[in-house]
C-alpha atoms as a PDB file:
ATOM      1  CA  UNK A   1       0.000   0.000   0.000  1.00  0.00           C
ATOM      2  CA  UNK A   2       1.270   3.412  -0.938  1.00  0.00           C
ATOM      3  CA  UNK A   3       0.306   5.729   1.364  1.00  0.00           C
ATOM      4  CA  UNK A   4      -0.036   9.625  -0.313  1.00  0.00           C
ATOM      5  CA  UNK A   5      -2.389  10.948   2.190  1.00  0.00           C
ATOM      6  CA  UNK A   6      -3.474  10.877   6.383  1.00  0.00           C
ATOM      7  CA  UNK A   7      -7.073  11.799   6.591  1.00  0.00           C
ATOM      8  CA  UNK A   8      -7.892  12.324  10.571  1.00  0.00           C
ATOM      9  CA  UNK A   9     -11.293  13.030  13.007  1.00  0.00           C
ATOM     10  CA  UNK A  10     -11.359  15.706  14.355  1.00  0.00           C
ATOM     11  CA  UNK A  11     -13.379  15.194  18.023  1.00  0.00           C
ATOM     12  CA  UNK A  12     -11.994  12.641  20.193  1.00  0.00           C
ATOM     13  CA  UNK A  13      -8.646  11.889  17.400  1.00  0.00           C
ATOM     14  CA  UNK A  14      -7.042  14.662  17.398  1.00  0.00           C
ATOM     15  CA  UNK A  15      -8.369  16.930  20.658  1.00  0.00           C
ATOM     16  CA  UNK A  16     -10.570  14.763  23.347  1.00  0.00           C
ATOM     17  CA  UNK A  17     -13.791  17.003  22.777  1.00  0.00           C
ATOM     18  CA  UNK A  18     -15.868  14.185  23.654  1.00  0.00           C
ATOM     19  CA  UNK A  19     -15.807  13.814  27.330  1.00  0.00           C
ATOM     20  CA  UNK A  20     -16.224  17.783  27.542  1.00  0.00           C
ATOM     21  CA  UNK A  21     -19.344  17.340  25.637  1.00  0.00           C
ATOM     22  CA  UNK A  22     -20.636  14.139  27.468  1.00  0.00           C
ATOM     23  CA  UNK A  23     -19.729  16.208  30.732  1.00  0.00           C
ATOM     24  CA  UNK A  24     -21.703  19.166  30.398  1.00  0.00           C
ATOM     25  CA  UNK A  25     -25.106  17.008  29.281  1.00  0.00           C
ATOM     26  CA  UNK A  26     -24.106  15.136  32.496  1.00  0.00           C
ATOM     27  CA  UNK A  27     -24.508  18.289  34.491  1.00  0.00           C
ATOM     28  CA  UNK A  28     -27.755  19.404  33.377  1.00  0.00           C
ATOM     29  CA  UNK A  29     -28.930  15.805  33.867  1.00  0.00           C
ATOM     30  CA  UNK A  30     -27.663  15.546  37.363  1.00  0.00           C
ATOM     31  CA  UNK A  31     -29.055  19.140  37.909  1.00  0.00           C
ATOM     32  CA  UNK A  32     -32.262  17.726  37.564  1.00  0.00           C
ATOM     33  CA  UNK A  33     -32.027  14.581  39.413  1.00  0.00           C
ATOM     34  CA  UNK A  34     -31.205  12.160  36.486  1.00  0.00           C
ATOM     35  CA  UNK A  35     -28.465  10.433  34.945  1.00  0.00           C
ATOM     36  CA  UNK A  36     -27.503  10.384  30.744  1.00  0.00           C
ATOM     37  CA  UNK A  37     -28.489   7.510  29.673  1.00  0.00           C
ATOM     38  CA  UNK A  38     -25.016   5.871  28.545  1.00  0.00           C
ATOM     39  CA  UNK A  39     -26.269   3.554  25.461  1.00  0.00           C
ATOM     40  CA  UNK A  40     -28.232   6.929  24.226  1.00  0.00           C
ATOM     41  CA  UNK A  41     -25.377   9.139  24.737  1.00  0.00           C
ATOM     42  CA  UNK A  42     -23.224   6.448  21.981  1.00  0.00           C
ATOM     43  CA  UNK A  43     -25.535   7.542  19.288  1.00  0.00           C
ATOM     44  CA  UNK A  44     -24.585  10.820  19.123  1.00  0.00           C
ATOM     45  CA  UNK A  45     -20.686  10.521  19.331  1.00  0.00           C
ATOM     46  CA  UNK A  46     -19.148  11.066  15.756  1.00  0.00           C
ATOM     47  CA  UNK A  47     -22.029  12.394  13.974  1.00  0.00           C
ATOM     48  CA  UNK A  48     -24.826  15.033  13.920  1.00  0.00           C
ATOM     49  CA  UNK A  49     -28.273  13.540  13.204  1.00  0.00           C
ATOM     50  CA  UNK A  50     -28.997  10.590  15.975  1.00  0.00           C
ATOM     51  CA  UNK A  51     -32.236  10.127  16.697  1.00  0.00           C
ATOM     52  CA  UNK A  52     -31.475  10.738  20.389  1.00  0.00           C
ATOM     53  CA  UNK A  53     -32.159  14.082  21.266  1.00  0.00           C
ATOM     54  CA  UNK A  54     -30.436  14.674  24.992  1.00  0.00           C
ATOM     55  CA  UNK A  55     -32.543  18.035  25.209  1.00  0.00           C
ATOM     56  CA  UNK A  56     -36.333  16.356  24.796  1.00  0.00           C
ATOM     57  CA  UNK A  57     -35.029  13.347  26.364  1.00  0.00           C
ATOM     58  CA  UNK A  58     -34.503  15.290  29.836  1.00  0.00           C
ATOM     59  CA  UNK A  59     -37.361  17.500  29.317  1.00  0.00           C
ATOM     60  CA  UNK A  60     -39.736  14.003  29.374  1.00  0.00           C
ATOM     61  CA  UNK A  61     -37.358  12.802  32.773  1.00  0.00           C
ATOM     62  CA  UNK A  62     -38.377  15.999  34.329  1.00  0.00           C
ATOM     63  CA  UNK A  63     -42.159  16.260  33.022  1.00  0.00           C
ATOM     64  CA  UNK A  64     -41.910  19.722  31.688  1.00  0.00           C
ATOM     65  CA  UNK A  65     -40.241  22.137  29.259  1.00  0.00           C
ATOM     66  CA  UNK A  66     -36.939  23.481  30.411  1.00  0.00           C
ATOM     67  CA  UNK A  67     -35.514  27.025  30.038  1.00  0.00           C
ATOM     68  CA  UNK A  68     -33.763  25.470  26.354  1.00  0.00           C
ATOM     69  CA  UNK A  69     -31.607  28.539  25.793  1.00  0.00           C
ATOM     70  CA  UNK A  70     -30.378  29.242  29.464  1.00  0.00           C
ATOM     71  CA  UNK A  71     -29.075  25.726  29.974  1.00  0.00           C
ATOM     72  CA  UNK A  72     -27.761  25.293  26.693  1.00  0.00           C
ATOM     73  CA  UNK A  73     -25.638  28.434  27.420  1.00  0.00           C
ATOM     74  CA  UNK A  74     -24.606  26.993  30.834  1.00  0.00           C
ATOM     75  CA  UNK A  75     -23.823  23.568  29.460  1.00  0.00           C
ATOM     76  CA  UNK A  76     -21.332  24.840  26.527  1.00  0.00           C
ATOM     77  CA  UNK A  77     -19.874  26.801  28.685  1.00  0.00           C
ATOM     78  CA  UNK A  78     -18.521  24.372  31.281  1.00  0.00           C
ATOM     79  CA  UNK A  79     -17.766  22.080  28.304  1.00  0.00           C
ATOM     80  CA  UNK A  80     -15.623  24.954  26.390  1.00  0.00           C
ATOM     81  CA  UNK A  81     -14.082  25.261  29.617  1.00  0.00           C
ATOM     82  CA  UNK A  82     -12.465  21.428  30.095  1.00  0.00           C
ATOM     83  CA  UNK A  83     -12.065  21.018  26.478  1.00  0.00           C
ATOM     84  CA  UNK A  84      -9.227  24.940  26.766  1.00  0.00           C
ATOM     85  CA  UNK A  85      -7.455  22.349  29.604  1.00  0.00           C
ATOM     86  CA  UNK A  86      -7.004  19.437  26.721  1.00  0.00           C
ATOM     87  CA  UNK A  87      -4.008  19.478  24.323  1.00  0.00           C
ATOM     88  CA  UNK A  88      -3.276  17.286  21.084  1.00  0.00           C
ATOM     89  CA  UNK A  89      -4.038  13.838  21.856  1.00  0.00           C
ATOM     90  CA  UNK A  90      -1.110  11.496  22.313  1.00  0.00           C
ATOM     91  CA  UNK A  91       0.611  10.686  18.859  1.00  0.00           C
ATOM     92  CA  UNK A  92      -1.081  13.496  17.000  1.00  0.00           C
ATOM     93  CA  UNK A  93       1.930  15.506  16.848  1.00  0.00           C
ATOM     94  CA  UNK A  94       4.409  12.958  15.689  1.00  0.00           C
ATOM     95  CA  UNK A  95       2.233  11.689  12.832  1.00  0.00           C
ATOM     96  CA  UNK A  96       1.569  15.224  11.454  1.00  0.00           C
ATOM     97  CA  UNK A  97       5.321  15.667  11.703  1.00  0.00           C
ATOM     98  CA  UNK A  98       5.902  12.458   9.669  1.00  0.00           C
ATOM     99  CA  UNK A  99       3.332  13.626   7.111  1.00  0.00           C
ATOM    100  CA  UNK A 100       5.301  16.454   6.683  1.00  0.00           C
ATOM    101  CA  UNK A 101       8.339  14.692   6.735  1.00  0.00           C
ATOM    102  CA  UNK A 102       7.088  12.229   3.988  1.00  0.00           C
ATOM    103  CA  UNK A 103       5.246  14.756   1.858  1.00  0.00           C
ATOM    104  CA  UNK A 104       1.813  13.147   2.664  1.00  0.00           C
ATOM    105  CA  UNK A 105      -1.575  15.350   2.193  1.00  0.00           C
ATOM    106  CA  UNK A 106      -3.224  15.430   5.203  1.00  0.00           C
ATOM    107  CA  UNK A 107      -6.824  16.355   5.925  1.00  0.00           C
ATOM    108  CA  UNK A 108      -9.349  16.797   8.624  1.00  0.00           C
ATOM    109  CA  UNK A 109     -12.738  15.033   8.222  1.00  0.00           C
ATOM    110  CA  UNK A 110     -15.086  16.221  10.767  1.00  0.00           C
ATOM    111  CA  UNK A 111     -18.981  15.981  11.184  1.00  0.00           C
ATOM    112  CA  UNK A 112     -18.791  19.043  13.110  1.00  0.00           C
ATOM    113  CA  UNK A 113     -19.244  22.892  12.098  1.00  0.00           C
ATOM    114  CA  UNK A 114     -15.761  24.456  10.189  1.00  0.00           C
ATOM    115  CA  UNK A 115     -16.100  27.198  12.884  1.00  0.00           C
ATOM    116  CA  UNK A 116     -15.962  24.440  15.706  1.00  0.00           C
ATOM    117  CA  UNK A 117     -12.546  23.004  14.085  1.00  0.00           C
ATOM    118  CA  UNK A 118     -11.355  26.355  13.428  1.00  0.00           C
ATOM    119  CA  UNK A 119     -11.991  27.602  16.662  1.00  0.00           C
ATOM    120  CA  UNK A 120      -9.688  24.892  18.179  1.00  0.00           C
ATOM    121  CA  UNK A 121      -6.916  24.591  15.631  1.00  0.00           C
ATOM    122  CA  UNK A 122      -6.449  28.121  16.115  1.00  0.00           C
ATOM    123  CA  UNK A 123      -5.555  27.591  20.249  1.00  0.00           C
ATOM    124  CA  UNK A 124      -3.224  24.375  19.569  1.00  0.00           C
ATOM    125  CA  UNK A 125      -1.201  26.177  16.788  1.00  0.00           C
ATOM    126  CA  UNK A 126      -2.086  23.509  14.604  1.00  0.00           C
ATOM    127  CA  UNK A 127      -4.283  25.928  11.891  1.00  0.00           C
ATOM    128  CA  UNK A 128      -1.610  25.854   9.449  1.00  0.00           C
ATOM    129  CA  UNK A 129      -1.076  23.279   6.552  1.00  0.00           C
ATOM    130  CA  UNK A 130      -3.983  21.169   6.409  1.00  0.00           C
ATOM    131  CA  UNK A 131      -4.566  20.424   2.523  1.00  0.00           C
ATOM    132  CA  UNK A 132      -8.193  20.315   3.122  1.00  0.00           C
ATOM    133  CA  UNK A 133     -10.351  20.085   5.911  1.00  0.00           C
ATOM    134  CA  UNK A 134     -14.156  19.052   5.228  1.00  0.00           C
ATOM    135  CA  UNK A 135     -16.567  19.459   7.633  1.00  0.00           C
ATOM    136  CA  UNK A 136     -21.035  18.513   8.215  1.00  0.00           C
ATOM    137  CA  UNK A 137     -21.583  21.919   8.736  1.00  0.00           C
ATOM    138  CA  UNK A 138     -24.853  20.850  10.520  1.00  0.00           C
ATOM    139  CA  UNK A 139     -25.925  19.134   7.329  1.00  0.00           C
ATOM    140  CA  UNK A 140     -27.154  15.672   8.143  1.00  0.00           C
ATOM    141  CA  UNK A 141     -26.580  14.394   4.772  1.00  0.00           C
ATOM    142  CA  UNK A 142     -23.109  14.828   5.104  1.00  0.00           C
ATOM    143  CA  UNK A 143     -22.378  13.682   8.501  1.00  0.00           C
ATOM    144  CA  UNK A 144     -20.633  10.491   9.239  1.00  0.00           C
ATOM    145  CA  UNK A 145     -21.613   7.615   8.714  1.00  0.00           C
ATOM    146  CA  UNK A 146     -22.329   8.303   5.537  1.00  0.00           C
ATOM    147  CA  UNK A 147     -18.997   8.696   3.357  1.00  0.00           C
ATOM    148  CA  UNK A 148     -19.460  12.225   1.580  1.00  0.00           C
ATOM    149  CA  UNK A 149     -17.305  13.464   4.033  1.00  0.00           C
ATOM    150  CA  UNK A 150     -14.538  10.973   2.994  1.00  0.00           C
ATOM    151  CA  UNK A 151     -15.060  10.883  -0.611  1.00  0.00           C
ATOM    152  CA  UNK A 152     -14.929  14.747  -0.698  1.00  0.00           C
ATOM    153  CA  UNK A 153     -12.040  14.475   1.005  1.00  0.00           C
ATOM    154  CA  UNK A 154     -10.296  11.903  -1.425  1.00  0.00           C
ATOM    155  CA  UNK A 155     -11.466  14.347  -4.536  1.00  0.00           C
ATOM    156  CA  UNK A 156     -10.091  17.597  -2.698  1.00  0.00           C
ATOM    157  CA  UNK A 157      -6.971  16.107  -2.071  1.00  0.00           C
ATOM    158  CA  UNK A 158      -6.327  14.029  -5.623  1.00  0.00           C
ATOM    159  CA  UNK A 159      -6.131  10.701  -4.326  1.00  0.00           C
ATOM    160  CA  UNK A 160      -7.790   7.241  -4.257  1.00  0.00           C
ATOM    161  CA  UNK A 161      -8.871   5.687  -1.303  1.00  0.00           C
ATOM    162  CA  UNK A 162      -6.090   2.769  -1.617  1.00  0.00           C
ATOM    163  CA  UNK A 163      -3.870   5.971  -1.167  1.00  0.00           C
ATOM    164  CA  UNK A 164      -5.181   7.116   2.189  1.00  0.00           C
ATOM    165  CA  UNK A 165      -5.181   5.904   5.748  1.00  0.00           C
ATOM    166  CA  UNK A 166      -8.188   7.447   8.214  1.00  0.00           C
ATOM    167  CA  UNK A 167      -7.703   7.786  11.919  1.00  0.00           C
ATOM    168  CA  UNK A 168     -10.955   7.605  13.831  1.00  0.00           C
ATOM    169  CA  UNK A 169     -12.122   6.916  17.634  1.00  0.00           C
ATOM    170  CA  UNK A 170     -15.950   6.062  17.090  1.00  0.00           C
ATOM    171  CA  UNK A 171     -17.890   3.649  15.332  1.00  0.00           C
ATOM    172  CA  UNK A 172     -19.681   6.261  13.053  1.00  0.00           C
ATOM    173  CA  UNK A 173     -16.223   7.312  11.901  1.00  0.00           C
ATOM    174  CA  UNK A 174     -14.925   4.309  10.999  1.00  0.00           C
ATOM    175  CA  UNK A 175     -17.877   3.175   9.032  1.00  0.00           C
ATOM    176  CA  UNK A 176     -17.733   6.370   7.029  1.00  0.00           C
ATOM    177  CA  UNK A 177     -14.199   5.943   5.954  1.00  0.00           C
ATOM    178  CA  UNK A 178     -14.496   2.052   5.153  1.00  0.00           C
ATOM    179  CA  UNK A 179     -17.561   3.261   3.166  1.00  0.00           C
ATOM    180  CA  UNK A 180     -14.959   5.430   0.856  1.00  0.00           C
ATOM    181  CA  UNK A 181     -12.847   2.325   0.857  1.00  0.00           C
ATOM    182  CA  UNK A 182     -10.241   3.824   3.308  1.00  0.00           C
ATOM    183  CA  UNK A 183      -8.009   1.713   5.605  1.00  0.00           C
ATOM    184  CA  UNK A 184      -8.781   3.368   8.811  1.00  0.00           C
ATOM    185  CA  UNK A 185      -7.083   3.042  12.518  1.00  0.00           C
ATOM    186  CA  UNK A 186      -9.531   3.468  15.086  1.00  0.00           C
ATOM    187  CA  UNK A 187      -8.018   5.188  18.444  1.00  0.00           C
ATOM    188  CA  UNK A 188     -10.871   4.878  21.364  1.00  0.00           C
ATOM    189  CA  UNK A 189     -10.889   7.571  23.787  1.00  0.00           C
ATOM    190  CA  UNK A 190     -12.368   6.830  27.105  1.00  0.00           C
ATOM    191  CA  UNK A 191     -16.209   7.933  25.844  1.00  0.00           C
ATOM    192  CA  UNK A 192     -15.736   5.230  23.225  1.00  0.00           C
ATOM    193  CA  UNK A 193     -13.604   2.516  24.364  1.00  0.00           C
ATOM    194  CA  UNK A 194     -16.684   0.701  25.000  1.00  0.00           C
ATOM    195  CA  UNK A 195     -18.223   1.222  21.796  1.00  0.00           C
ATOM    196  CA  UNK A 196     -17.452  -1.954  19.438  1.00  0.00           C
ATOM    197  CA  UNK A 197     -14.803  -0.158  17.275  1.00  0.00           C
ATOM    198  CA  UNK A 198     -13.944  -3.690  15.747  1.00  0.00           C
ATOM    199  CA  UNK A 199     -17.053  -4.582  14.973  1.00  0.00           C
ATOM    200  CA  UNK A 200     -17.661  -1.156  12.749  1.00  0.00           C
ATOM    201  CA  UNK A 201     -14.736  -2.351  10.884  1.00  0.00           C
ATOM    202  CA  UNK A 202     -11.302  -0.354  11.475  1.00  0.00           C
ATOM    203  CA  UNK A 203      -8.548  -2.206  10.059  1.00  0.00           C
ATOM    204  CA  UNK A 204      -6.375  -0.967  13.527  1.00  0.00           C
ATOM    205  CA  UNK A 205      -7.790  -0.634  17.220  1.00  0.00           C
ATOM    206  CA  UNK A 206      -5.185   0.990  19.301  1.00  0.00           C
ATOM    207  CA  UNK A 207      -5.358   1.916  22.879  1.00  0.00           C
ATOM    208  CA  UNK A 208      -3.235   5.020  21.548  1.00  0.00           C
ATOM    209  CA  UNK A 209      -1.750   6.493  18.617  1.00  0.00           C
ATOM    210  CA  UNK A 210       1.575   6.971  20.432  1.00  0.00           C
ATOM    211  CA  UNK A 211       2.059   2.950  20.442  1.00  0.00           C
ATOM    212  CA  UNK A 212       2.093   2.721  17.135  1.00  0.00           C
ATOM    213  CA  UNK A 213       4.376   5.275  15.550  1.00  0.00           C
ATOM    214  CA  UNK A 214       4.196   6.526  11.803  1.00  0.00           C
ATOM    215  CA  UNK A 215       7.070   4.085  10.627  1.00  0.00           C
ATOM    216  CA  UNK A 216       5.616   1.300  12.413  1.00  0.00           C
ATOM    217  CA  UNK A 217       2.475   2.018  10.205  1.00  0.00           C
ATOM    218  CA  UNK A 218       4.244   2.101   6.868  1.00  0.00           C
ATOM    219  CA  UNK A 219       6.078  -0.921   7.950  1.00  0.00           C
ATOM    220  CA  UNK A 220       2.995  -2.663   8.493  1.00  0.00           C
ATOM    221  CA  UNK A 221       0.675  -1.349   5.026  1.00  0.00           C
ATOM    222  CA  UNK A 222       3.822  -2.292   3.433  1.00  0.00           C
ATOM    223  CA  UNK A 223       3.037  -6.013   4.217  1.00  0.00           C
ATOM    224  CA  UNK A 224      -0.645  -6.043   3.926  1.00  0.00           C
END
């Protein structure tokens, strides 16, 4: 396999966004004397149109509508404020070095809003030379696990999907790059360890990026 391009998540791959965002639903649930449901909770990670809706769901716990806007405000708050504590996941840093060091293309494939990645890139100094980065934009058709994101991805960056390698942590993102017919490593963060990463199909489950360095990888395509 000749490898011209690294095609990675954003949420949970690169920065651990996921937790934050589990966290602050947790805190409006536990606010009002509940707990989020985990098994609902797995829907949502790594996409943008599950039919769980956290919101409703609480509002039918409590009995009543909630104040939408004033907790919504409260809960992205405390979540912007653990995900400014997190830095590049471990591993991140050394295979963006390698892809410069190799020459590789490298994009970010994200189901959330281009402001959202933006926003974040910006703060880890790590906004600069991405060769595309394609994002949902809040546009359920293109939301993992469908593949557009992947296969616009593949066409942005001139190259086939036997040329790419996708690094994922949840099941909706690794069925939306085998979709495009993309050898994808799955790397589990602790909100989806749990969450049958094998069984979506990733080619790679690693307990971390970091134990399985960039030249470790091409050693390895080289024999498959």
């Amino acid at each position: 396999m000749r490898v011209r391009a690294f095609l990675f998540d954003f949420d949970g791959l690169i920065l651990d966004t996921e937790l934050a965002s589990r966290a602050g639903w947790e805190l409006l649930y536990r606010e009002h004397g509940h707990e989020l449901p985990a098994e609902l909770w797995a829907t949502v990670v790594g996409t943008t149109h599950a039919p769980f809706d956290p919101m409703a769901h609480l509002e039918e716990l409590v009995g009543e509508p909630l104040e939408r806007e004033a907790l919504n405000e409260r809960r992205y708050a405390h979540e912007i404020a653990l995900i400014e504590a997190e830095e590049l996941r471990p591993g991140i840093a050394e295979y963006l070095a390698a892809a410069r060091e190799h020459g590789l293309k490298r994009a970010i494939v994200s189901s959330s809003p281009r402001s959202w990645v933006d926003m974040h890139l910006e703060r880890l100094e790590e906004a600069v030379g991405w060769d595309a980065i394609c994002t949902a934009d809040r546009d359920p058709t293109r939301a993992k696990p469908a593949p557009v994101l992947y296969l616009e991805a593949l066409e942005r960056l001139d190259v086939a999907a036997d040329e790419a390698v996708a690094f994922e942590d949840s099941p909706n993102g690794v069925l939306a790059a085998k979709a495009a017919g993309v050898y994808c490593v799955a790397v589990p963060n602790e909100v989806t360890r749990d969450l049958g990463l094998d069984e979506a199909g990733a080619d790679v489950v690693l307990d971390s990026l970091a134990e399985l360095p960039p030249e470790a990888l091409f050693r390895r395509l080289a024999k498959e």
